[in-house]
Protein backbone atom coordinates (compact mmCIF):
# COMPACT_ATOMS: atom_id res chain seq x y z
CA UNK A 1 107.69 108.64 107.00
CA UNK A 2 109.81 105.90 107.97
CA UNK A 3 113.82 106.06 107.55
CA UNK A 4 116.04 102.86 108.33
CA UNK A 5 120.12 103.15 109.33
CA UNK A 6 121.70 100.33 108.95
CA UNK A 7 125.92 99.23 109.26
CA UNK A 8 128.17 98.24 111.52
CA UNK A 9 129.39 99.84 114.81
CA UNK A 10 130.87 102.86 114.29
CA UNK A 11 129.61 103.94 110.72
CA UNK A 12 127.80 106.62 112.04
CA UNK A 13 124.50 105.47 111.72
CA UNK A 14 123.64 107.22 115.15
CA UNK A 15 124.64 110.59 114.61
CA UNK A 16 123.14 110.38 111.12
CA UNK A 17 119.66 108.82 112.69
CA UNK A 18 119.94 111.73 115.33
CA UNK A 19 120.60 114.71 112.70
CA UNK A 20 117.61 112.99 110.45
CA UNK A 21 115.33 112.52 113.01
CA UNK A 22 115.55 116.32 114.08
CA UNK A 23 115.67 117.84 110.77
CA UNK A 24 112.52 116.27 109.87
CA UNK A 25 110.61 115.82 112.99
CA UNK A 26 111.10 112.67 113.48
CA UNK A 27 111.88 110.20 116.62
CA UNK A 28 114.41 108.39 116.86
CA UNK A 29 114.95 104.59 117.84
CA UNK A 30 117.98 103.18 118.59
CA UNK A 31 117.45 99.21 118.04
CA UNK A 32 120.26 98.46 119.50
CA UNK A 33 119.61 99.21 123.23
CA UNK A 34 117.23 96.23 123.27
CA UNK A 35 120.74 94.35 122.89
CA UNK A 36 122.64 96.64 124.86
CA UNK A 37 120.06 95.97 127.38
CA UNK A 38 120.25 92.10 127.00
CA UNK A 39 123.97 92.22 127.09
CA UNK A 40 123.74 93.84 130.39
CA UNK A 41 121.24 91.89 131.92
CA UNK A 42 123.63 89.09 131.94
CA UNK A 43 126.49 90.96 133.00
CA UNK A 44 124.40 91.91 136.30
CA UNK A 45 123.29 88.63 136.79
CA UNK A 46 126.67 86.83 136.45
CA UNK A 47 125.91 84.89 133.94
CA UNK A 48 127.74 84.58 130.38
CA UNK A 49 126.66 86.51 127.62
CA UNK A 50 126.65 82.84 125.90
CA UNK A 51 123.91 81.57 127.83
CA UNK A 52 120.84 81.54 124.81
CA UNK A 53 118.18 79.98 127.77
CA UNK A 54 119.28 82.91 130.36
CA UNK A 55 119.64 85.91 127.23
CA UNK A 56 115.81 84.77 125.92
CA UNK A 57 114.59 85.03 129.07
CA UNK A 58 115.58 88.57 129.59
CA UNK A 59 114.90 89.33 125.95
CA UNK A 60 110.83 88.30 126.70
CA UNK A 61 110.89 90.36 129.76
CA UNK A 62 112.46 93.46 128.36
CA UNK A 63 109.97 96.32 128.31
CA UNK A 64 111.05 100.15 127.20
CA UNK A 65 110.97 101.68 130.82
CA UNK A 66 113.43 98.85 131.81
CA UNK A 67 115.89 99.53 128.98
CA UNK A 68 115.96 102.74 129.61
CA UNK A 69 117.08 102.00 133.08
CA UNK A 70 119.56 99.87 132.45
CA UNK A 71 120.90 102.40 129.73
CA UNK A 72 121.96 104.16 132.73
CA UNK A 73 124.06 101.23 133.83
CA UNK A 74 128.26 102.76 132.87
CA UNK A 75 128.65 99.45 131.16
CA UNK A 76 125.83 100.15 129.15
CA UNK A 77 128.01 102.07 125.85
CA UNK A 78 131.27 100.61 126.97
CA UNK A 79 133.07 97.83 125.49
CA UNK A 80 131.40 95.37 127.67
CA UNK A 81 127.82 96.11 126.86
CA UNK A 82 128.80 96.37 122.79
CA UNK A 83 130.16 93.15 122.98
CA UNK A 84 127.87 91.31 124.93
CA UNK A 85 124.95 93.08 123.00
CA UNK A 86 126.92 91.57 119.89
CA UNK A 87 126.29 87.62 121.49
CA UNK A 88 123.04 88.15 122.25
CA UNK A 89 122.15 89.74 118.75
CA UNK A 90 122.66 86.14 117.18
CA UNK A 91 121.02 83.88 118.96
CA UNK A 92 117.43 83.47 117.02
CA UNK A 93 115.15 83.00 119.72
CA UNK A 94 116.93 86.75 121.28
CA UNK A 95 115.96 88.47 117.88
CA UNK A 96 112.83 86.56 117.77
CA UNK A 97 111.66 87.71 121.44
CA UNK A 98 112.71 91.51 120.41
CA UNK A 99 111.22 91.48 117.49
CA UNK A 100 107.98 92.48 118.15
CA UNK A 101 108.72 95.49 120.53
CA UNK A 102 110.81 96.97 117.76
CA UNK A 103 107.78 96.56 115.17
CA UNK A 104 105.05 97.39 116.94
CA UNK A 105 107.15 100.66 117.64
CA UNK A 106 106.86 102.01 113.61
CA UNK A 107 102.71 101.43 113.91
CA UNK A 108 102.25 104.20 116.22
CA UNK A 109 105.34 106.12 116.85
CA UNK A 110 105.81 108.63 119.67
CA UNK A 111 108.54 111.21 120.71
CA UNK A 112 110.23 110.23 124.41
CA UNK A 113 107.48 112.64 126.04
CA UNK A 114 105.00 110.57 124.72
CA UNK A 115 103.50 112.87 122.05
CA UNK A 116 102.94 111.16 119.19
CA UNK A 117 105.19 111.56 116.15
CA UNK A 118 104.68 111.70 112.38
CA UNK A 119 107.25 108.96 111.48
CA UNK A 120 110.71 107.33 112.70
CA UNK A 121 114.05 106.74 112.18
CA UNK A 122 115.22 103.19 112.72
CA UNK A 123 118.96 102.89 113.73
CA UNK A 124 120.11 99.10 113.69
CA UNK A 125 121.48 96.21 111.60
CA UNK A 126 118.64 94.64 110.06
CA UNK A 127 115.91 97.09 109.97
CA UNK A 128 115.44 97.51 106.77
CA UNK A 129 115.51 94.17 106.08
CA UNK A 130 113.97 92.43 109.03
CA UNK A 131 112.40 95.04 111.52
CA UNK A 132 110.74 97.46 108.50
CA UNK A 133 111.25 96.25 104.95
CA UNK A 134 108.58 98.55 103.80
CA UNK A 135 110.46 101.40 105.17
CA UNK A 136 110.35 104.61 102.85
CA UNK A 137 114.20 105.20 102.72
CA UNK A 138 117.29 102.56 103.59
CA UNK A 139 120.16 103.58 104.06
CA UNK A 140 122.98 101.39 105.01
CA UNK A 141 125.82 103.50 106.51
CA UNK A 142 129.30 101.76 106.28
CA UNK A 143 133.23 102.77 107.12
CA UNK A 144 136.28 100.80 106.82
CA UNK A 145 137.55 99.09 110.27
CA UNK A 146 140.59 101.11 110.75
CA UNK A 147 137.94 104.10 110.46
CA UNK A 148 135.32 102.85 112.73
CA UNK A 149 137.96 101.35 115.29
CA UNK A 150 139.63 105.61 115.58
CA UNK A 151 136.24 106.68 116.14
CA UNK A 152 135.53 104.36 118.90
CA UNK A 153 138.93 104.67 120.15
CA UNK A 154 138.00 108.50 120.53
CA UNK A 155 134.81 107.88 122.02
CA UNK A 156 136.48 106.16 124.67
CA UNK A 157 138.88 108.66 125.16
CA UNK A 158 136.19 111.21 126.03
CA UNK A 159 134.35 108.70 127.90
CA UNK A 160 137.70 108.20 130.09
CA UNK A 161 136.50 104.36 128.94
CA UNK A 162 139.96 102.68 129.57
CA UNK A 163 141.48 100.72 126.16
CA UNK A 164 143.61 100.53 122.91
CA UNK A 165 143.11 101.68 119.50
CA UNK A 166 144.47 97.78 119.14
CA UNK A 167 141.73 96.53 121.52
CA UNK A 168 139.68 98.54 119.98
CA UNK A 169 139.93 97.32 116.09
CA UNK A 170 140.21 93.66 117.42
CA UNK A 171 136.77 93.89 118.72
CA UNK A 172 134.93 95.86 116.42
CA UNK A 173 136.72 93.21 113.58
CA UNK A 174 135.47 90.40 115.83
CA UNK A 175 132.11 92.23 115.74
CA UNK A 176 131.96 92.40 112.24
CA UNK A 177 132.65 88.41 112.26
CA UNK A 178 129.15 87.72 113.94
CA UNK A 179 127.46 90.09 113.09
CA UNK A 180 127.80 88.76 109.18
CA UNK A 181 127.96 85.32 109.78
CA UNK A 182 124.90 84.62 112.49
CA UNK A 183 122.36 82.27 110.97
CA UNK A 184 119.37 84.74 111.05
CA UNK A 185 119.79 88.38 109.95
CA UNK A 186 123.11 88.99 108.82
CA UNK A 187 124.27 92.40 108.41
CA UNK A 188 123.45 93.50 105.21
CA UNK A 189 122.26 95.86 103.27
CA UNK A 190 118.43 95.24 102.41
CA UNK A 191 118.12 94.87 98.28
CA UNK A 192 117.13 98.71 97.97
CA UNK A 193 119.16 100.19 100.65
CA UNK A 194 121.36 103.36 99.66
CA UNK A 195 124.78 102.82 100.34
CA UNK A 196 126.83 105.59 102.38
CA UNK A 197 129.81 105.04 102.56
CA UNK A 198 131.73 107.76 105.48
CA UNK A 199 135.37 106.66 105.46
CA UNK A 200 136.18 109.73 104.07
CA UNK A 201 133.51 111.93 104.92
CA UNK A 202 132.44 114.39 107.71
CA UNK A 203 128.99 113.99 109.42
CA UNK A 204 128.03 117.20 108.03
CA UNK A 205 129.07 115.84 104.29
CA UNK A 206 126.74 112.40 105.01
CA UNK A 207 123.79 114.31 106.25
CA UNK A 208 123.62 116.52 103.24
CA UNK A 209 123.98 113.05 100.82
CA UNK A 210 120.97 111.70 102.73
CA UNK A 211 119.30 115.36 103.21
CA UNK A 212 119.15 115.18 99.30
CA UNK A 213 118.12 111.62 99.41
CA UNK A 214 114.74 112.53 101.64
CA UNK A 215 114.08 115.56 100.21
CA UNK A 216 113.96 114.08 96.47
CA UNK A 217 111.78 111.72 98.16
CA UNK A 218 109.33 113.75 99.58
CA UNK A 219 109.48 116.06 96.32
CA UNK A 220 108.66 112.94 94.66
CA UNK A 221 105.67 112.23 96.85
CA UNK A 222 103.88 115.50 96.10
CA UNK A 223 103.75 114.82 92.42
């Protein structure tokens, strides 16, 4: 079975992908470290998160042991690494170069151990519409700013990640900005994708809305 998350930062998508992925037996990938771990790439090597030549490079030598070193990096979940991951996300030849790794993922999935596992849940912005349009179940997980922008706020907070709730909406606003407007893969919802919509609703209350989603599914399947 194959799930896709989609929305913008701070939905929820990653809890939701998390709670999914271990109700169901499922692993869990997180497309947005190969950003993350773009976006940080240039921040070690001094360069600006602007630089398309410099990102695509990194981008076509990004394998999945080195992002998961560099997702030890304290800049990795902090406001540097989501914004630079947000610059590198639209250049095309970035996406392009990532692509692949993120694809060839879904044909034979495995758990972190390396065991191999039954199915995956995507977390991103476009996979349901770029990475796995065949998916079995989009979702598309969405909050309003305000929302989103207290949530990070919080995660900061706990982090000890020093900002403002002010800072805070500006960039995830700013965020939203390129993330909708770059020329290839806009966030959006893919044509079939079931809305969520958590504004006003608990983690707990989404995961049962999508728990009855799957389930109906699978129901469905054994017909």
């Amino acid at each position: 079975m194959i799930i896709t998350i989609d929305g913008p930062a701070s939905a929820g998508k990653g809890t939701l992908a998390g709670k999914i992925a271990q109700e169901y037996k499922l692993t869990y990938f997180d497309t947005g470290m190969v950003y993350r771990a773009v976006g940080i790439e240039t921040l070690l090597a001094n360069v600006p998160a602007e630089d398309e030549v410099v990102a695509e490079r990194f981008a076509k030598e990004l394998t999945f042991s080195k992002m998961m070193d560099l997702a030890q990096n304290p800049s990795f979940r902090g406001p540097e690494g989501g914004k630079r991951a947000s610059i590198v996300s639209a250049f095309p030849s970035v996406r392009a170069a990532l692509l692949k790794m993120q694809q060839d993922f879904y044909k034979n999935p495995t758990f972190a151990d390396g065991s191999k596992a039954q199915g995956v849940v995507y977390d991103g912005r476009d996979t349901g519409t770029v990475v796995c349009p065949q998916a079995d179940i989009k979702f598309f997980v969405t909050a309003s700013a305000e929302e989103r922008a207290k949530r990070r706020y919080k995660e900061y907070q706990t982090k000890g990640i020093t900002s403002s709730y002010e800072e805070v909406l500006r960039d995830i606003i700013a965020r939203d900005k390129r993330d909708s407007e770059r020329s290839t893969s806009p966030l959006k919802p893919a044509a079939d994708a079931i809305i969520l919509d958590t504004t006003h609703l608990s983690i707990e209350e989404v995961f049962e809305k999508a728990k009855e989603i799957i389930d109906s599914h699978q129901k469905n399947l054994a017909i």
